[in-house]
C-alpha atoms as a PDB file:
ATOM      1  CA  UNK A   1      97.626  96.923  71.445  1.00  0.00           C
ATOM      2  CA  UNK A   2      97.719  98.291  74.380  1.00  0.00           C
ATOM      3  CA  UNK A   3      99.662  95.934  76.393  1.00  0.00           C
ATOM      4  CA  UNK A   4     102.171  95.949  73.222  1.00  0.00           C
ATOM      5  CA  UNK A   5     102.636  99.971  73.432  1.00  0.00           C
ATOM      6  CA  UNK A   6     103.538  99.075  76.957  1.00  0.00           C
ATOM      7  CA  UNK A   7     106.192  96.476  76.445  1.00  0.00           C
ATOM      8  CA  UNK A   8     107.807  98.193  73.317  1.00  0.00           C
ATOM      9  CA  UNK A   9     107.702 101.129  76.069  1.00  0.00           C
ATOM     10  CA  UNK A  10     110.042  99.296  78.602  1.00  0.00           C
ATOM     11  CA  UNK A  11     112.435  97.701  76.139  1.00  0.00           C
ATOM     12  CA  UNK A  12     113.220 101.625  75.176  1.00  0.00           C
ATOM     13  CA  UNK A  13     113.486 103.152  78.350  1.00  0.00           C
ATOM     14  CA  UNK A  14     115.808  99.871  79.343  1.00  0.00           C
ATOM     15  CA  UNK A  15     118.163 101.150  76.479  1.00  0.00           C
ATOM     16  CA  UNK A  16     117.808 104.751  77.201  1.00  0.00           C
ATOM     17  CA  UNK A  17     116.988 105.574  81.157  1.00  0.00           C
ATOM     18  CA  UNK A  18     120.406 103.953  83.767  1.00  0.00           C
ATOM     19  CA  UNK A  19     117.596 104.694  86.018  1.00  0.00           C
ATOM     20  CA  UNK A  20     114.913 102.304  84.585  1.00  0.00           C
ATOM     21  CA  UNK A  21     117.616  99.710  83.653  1.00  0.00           C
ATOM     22  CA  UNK A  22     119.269  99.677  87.059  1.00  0.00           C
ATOM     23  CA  UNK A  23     115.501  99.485  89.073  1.00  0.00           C
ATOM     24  CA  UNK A  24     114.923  96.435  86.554  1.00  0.00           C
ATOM     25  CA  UNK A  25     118.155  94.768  86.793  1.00  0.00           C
ATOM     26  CA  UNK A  26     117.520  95.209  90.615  1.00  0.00           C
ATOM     27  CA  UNK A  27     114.003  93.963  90.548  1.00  0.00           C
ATOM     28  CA  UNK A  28     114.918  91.054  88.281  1.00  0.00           C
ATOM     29  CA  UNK A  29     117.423  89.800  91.196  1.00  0.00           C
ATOM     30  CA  UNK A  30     114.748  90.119  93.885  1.00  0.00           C
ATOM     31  CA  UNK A  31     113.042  87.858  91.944  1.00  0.00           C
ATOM     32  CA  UNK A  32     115.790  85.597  91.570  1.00  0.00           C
ATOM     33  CA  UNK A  33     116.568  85.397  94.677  1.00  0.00           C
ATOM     34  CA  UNK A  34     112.576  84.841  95.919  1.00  0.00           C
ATOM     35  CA  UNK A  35     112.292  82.035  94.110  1.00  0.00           C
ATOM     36  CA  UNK A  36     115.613  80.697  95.290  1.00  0.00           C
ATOM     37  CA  UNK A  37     113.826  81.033  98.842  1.00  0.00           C
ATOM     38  CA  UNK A  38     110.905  79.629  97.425  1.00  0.00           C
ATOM     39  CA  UNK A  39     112.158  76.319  96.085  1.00  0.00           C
ATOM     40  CA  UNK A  40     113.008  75.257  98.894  1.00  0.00           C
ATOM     41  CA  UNK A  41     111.364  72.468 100.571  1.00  0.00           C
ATOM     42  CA  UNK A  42     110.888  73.896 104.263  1.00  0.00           C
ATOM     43  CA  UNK A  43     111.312  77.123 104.995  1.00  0.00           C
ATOM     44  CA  UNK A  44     112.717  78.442 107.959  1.00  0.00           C
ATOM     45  CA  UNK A  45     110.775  81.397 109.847  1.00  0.00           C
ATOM     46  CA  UNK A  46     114.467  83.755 108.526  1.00  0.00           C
ATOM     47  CA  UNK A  47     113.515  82.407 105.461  1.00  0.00           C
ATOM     48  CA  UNK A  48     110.293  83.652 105.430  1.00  0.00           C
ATOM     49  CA  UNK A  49     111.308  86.915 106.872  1.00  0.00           C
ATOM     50  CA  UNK A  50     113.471  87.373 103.973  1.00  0.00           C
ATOM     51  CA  UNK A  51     111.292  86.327 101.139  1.00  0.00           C
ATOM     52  CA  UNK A  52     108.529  88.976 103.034  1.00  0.00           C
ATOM     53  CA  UNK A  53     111.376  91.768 103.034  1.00  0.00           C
ATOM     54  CA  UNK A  54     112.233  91.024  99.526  1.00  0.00           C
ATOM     55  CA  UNK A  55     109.052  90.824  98.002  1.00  0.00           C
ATOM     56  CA  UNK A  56     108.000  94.306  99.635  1.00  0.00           C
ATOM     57  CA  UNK A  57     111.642  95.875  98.028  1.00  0.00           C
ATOM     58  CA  UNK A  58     110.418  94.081  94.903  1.00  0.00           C
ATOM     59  CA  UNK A  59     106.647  95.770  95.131  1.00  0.00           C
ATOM     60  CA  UNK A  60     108.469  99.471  95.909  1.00  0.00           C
ATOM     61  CA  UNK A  61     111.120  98.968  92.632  1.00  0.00           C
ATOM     62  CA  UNK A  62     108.237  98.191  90.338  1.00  0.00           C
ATOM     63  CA  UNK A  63     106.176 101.055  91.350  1.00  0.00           C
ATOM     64  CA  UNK A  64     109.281 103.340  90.940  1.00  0.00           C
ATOM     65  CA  UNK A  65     109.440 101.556  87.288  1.00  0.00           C
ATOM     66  CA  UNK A  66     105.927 102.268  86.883  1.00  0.00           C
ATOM     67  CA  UNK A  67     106.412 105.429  88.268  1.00  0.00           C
ATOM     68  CA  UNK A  68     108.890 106.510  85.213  1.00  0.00           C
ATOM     69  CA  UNK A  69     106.974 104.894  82.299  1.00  0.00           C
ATOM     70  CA  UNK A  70     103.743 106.926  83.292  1.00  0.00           C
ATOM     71  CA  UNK A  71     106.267 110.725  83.529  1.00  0.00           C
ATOM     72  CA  UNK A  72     107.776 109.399  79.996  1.00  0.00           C
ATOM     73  CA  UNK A  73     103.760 108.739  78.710  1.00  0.00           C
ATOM     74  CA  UNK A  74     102.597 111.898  80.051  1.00  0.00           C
ATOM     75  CA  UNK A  75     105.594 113.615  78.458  1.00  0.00           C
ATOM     76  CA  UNK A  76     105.520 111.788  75.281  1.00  0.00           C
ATOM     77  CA  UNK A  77     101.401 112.893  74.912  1.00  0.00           C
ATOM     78  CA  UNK A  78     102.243 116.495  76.072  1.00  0.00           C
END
């Protein structure tokens, strides 16, 4: 139930919060663009750089996401 709470969470805040929309939309295309690097069969050492710096701007965009769902928890319990 849980992990339901969660996801109905998102899908509100991605219709109500430009902030949370635009960090997913973001985060989404990082992860597009990863697996675009990833597909590849050989990967040159820029390649790798750039999958490494993407995947870290990836990691910081979700925690910012995950930063807003927990202040919209905490402010929906107080």
């Amino acid at each position: 139930m849980e992990k339901f709470s969660q996801e109905e969470l998102k899908a509100y805040l991605m219709q109500s919060n430009e902030e949370f929309r635009s960090l997913a939309e973001k985060h989404a295309e990082y992860a597009k663009l990863i697996d675009e690097i990833e597909s590849k069969p050989h990967l040159t050492e820029e390649d790798e750089m750039e999958e490494h710096r993407l995947k870290k701007l990836k990691l910081h965009l979700k925690d910012q996401m995950h930063e807003i769902l927990n202040r919209h928890r905490a402010s929906r319990v107080a």
